[in-house]
C-alpha atoms as a PDB file:
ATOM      1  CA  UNK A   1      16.366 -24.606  -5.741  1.00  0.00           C
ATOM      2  CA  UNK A   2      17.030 -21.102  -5.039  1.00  0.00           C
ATOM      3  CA  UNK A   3      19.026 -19.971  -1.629  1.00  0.00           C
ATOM      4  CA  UNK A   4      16.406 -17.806   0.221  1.00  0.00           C
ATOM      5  CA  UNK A   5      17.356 -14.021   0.254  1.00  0.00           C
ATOM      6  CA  UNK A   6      15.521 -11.135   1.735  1.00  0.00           C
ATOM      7  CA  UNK A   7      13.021 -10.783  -0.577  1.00  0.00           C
ATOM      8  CA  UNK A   8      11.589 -14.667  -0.549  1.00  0.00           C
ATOM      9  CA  UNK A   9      12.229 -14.576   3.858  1.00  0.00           C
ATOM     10  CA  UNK A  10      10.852 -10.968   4.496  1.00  0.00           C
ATOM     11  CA  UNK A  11       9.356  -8.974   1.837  1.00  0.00           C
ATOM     12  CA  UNK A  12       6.774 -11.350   0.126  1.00  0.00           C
ATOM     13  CA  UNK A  13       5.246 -12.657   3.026  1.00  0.00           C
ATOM     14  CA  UNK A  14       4.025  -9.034   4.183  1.00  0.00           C
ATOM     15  CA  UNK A  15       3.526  -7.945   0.872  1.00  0.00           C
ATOM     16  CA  UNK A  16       1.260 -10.863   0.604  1.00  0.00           C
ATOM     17  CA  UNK A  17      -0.584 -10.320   3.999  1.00  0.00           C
ATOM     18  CA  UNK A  18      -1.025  -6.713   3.376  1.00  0.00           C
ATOM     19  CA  UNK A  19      -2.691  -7.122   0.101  1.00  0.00           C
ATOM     20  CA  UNK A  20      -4.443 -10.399   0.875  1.00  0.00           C
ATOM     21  CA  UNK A  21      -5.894  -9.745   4.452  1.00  0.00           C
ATOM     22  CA  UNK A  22      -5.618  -5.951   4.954  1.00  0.00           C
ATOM     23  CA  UNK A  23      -6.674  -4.563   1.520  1.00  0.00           C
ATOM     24  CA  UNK A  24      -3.201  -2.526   0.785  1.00  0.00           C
ATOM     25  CA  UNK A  25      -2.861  -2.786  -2.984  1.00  0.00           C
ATOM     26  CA  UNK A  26       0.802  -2.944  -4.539  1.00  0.00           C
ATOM     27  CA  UNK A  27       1.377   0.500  -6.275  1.00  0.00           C
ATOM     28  CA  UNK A  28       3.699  -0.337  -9.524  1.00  0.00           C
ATOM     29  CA  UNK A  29       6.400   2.806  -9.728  1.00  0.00           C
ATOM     30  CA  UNK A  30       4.790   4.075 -12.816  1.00  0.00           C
ATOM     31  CA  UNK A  31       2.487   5.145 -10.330  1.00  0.00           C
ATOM     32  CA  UNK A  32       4.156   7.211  -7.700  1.00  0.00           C
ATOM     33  CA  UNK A  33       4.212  10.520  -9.411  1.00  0.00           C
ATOM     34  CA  UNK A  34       0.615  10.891  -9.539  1.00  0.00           C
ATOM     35  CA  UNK A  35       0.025  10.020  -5.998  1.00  0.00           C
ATOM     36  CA  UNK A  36       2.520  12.186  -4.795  1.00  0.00           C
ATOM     37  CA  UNK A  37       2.169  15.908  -3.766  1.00  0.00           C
ATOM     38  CA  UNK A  38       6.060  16.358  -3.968  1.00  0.00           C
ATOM     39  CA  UNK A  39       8.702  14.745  -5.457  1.00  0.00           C
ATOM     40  CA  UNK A  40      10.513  13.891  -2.460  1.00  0.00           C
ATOM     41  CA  UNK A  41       7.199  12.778  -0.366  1.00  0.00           C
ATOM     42  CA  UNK A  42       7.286   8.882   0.678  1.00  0.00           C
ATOM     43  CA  UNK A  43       3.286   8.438   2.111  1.00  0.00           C
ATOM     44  CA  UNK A  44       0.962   8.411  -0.867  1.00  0.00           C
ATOM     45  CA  UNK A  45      -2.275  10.139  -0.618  1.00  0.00           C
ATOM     46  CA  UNK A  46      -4.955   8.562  -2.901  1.00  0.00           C
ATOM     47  CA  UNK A  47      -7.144  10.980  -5.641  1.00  0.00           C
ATOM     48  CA  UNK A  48     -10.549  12.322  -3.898  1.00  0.00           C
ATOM     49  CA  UNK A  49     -12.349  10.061  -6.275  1.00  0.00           C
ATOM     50  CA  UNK A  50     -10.634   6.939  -4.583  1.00  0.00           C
ATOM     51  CA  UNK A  51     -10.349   7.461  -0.840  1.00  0.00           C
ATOM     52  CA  UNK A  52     -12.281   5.762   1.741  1.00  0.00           C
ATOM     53  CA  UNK A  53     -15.227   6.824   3.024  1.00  0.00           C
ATOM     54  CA  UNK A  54     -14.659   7.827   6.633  1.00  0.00           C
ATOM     55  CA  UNK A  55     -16.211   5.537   9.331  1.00  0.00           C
ATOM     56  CA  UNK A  56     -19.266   6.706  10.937  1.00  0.00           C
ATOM     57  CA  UNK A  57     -19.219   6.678  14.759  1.00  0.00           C
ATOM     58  CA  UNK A  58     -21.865   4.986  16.250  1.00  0.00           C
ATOM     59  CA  UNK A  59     -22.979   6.399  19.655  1.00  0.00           C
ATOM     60  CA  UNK A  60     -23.890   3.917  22.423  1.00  0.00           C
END
């Protein structure tokens, strides 16, 4: 048996509830460049073709 560590006591479990119950997807590094609009930009912004659609409000 492994000792726990950061990864196994912090990171999994909200990488796992992000991407199981909230619909975040893991993006793999290869990945970063295209999604960013500057090299040193941390918040990716996804292609036109693949963003949400925006809710609709619904008046009451």
């Amino acid at each position: 048996m492994t000792s726990p560590n950061e990864y196994t006591l912090v990171e999994k479990p909200i990488l796992d509830t992000l991407t199981g119950q909230y619909g975040y997807r893991y993006i793999h590094p290869d990945e970063h460049e295209d999604l960013r609009t500057r090299e040193n930009e941390v918040l990716f912004k996804p292609p036109p073709d693949r963003r949400p659609r925006p809710h609709q409000r619904r008046d009451a």
